[in-house]
N, C-alpha and C. Protein backbone atom coordinates (compact mmCIF):
# COMPACT_ATOMS: atom_id res chain seq x y z
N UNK A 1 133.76 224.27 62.52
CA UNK A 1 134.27 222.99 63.01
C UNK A 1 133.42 221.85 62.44
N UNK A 2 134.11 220.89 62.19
CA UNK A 2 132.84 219.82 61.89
C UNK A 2 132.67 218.83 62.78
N UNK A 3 131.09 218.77 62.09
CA UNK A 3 130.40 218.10 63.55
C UNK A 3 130.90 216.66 63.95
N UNK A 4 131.64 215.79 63.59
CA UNK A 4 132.07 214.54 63.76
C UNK A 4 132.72 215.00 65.21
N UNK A 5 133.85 215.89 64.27
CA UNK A 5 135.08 216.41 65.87
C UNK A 5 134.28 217.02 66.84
N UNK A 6 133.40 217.83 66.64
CA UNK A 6 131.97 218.67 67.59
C UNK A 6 132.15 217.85 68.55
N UNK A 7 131.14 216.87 68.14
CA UNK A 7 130.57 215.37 68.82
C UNK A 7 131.19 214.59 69.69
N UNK A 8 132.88 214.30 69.17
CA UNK A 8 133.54 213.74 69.68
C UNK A 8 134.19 214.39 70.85
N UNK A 9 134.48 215.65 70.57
CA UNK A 9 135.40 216.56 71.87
C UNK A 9 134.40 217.00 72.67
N UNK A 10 133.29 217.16 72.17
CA UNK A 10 132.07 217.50 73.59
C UNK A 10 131.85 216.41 74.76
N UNK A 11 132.52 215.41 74.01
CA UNK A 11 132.27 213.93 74.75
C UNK A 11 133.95 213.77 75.42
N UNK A 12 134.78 214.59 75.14
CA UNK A 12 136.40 214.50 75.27
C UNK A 12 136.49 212.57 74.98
N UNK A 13 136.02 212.29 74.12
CA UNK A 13 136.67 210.76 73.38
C UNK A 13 137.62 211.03 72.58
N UNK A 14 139.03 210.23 72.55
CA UNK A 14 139.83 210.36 71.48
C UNK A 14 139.32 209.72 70.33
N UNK A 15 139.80 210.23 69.03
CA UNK A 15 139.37 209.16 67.90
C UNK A 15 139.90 207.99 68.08
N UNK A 16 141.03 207.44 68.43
CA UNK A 16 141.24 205.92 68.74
C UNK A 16 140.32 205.55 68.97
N UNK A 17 139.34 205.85 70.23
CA UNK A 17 138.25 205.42 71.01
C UNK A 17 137.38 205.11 69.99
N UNK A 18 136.76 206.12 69.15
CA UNK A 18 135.88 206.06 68.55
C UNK A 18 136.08 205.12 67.13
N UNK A 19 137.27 205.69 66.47
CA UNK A 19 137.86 204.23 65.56
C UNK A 19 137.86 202.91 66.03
N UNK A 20 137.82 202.63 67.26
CA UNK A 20 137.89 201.28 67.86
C UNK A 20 135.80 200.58 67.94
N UNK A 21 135.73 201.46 68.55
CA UNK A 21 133.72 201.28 68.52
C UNK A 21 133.24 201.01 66.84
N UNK A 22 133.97 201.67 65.94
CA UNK A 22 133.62 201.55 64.74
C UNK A 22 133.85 200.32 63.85
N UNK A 23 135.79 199.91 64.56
CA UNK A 23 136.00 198.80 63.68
C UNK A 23 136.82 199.30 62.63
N UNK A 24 137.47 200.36 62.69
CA UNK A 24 138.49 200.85 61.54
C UNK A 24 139.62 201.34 62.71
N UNK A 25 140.76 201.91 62.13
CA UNK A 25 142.09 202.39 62.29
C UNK A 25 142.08 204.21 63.14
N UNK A 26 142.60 204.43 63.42
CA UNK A 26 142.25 205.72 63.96
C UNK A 26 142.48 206.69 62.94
N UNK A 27 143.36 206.40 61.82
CA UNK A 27 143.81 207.02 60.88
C UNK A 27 142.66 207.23 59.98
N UNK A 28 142.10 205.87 59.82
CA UNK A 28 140.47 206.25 58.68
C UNK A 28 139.83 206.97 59.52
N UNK A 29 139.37 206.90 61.00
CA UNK A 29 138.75 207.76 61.13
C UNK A 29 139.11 209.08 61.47
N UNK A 30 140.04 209.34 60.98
CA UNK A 30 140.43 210.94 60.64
C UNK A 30 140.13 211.45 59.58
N UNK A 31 140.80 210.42 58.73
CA UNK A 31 139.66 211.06 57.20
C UNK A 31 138.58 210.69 57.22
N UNK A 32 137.83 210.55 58.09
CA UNK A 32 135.99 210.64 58.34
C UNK A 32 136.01 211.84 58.59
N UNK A 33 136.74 212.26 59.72
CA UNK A 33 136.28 213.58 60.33
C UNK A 33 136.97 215.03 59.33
N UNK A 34 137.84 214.73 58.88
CA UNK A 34 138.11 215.33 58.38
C UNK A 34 138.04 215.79 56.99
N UNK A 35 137.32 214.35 56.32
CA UNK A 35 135.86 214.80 55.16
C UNK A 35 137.12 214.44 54.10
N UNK A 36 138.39 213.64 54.36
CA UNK A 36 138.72 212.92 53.13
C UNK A 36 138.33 211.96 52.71
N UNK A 37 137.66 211.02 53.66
CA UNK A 37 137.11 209.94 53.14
C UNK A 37 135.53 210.09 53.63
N UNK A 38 134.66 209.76 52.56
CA UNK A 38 133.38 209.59 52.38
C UNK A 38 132.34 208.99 53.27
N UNK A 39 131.75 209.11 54.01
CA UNK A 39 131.35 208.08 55.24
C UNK A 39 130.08 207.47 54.80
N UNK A 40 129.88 206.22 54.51
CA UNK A 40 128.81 205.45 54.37
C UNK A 40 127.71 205.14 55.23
N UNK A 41 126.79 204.41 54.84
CA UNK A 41 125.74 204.60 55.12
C UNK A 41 125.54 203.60 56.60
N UNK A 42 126.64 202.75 56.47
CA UNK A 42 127.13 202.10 57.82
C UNK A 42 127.77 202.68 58.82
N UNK A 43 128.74 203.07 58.83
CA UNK A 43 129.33 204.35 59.34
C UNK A 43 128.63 205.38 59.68
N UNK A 44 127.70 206.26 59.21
CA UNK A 44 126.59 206.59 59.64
C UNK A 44 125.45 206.56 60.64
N UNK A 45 125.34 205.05 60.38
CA UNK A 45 124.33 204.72 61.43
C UNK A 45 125.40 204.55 62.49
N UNK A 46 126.38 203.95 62.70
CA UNK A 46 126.62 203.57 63.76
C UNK A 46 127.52 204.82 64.90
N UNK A 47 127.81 206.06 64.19
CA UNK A 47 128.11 207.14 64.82
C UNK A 47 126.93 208.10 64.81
N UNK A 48 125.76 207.66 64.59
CA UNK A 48 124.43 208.38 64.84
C UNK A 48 124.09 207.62 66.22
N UNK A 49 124.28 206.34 66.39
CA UNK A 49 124.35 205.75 67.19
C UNK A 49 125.01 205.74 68.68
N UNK A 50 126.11 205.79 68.37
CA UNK A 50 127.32 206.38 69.31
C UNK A 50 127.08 207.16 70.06
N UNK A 51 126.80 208.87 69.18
CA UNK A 51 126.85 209.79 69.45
C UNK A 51 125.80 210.39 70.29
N UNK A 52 124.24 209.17 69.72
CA UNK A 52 122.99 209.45 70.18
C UNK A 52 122.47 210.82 69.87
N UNK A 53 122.62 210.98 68.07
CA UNK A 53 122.45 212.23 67.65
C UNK A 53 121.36 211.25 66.10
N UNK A 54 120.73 212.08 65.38
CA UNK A 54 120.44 211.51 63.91
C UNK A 54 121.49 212.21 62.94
N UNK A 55 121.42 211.03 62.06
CA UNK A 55 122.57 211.22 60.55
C UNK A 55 122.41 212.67 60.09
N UNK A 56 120.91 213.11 59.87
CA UNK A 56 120.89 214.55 59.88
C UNK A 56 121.28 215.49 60.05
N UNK A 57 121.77 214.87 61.68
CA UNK A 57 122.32 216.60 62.26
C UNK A 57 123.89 215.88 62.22
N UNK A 58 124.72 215.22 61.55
CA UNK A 58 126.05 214.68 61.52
C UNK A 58 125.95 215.55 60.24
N UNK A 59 125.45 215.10 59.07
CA UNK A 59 125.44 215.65 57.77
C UNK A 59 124.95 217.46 57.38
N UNK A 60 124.89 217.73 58.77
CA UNK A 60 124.24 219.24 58.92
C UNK A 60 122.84 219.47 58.23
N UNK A 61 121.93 218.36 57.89
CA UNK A 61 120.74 218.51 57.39
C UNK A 61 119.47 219.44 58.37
N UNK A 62 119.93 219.09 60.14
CA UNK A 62 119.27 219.78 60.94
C UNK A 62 120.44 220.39 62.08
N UNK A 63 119.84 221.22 62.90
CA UNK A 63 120.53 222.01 63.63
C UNK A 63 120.24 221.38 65.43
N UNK A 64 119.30 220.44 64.98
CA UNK A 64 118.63 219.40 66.17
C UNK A 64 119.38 218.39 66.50
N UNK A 65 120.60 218.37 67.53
CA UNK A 65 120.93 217.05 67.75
C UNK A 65 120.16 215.98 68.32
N UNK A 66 119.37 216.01 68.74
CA UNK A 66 118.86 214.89 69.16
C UNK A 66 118.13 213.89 68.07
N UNK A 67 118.72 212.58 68.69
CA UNK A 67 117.65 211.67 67.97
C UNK A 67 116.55 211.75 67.16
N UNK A 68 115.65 211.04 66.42
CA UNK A 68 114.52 211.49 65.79
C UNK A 68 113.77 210.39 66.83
N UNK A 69 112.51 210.98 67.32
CA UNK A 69 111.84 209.78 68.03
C UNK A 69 111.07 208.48 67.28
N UNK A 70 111.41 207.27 67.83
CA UNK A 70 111.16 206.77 67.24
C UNK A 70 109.78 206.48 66.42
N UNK A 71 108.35 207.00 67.04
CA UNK A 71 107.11 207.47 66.11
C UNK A 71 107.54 208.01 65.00
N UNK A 72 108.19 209.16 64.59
CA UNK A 72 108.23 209.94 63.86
C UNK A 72 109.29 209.09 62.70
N UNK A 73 110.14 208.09 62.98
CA UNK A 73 110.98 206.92 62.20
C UNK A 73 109.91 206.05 61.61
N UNK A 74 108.69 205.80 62.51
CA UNK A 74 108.24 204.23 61.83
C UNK A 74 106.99 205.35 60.82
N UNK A 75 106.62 206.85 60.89
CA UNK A 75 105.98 207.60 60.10
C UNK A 75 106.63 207.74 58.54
N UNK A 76 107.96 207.93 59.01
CA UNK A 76 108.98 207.72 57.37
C UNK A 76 108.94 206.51 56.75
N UNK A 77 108.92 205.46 57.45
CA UNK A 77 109.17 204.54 56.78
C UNK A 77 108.09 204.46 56.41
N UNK A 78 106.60 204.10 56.72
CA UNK A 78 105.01 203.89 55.96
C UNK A 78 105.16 204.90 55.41
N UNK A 79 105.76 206.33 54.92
CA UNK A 79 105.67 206.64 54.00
C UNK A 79 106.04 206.59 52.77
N UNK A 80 107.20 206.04 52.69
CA UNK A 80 108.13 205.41 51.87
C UNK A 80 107.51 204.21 51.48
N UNK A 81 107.18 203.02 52.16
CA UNK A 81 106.19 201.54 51.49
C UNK A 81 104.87 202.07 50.69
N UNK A 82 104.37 203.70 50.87
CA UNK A 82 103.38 203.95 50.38
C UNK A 82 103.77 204.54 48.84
N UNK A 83 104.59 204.65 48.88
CA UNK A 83 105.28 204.79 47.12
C UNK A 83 105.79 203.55 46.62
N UNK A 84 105.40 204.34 45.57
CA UNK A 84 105.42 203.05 44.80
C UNK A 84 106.24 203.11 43.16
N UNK A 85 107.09 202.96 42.98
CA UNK A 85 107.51 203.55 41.58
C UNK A 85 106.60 201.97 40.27
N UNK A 86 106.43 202.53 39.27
CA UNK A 86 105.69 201.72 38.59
C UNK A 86 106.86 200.52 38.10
């Protein structure tokens, strides 16, 4: 199953619902969930948001739904300002 629909039916929200929180059509967000259309990096955050899950575990990167705490967010980011490409 994918995790968009997971997310959404564990919560019993219709996609209308959730197309409406987003700001698109219920129809785009079917091809979100249903992986015809591409979901950006806006879209992303804001159903990481929603869902109160990280992009990670939407994109199946972790098996952890929960959030990332926020320590462990402001640790990524100083690690990232600490590179430096020439």
């Amino acid at each position: 199953m994918n995790r968009l629909k997971e997310l959404r039916e564990d919560r019993d929200i219709l996609q209308k619902e959730i197309a409406k929180s987003l700001g698109i059509t219920q129809r785009n967000y079917s091809y979100l969930e249903t992986g015809c259309t591409a979901l950006t990096e806006d879209i992303l955050k804001k159903l990481a948001n929603l869902y109160h899950t990280s992009i990670d575990y939407i994109l199946y990167q972790t098996d952890k739904r929960e959030p990332y705490p926020p320590s462990l967010l402001k640790e990524e980011e100083n690690k990232k300002e600490e590179i430096s490409l020439p």
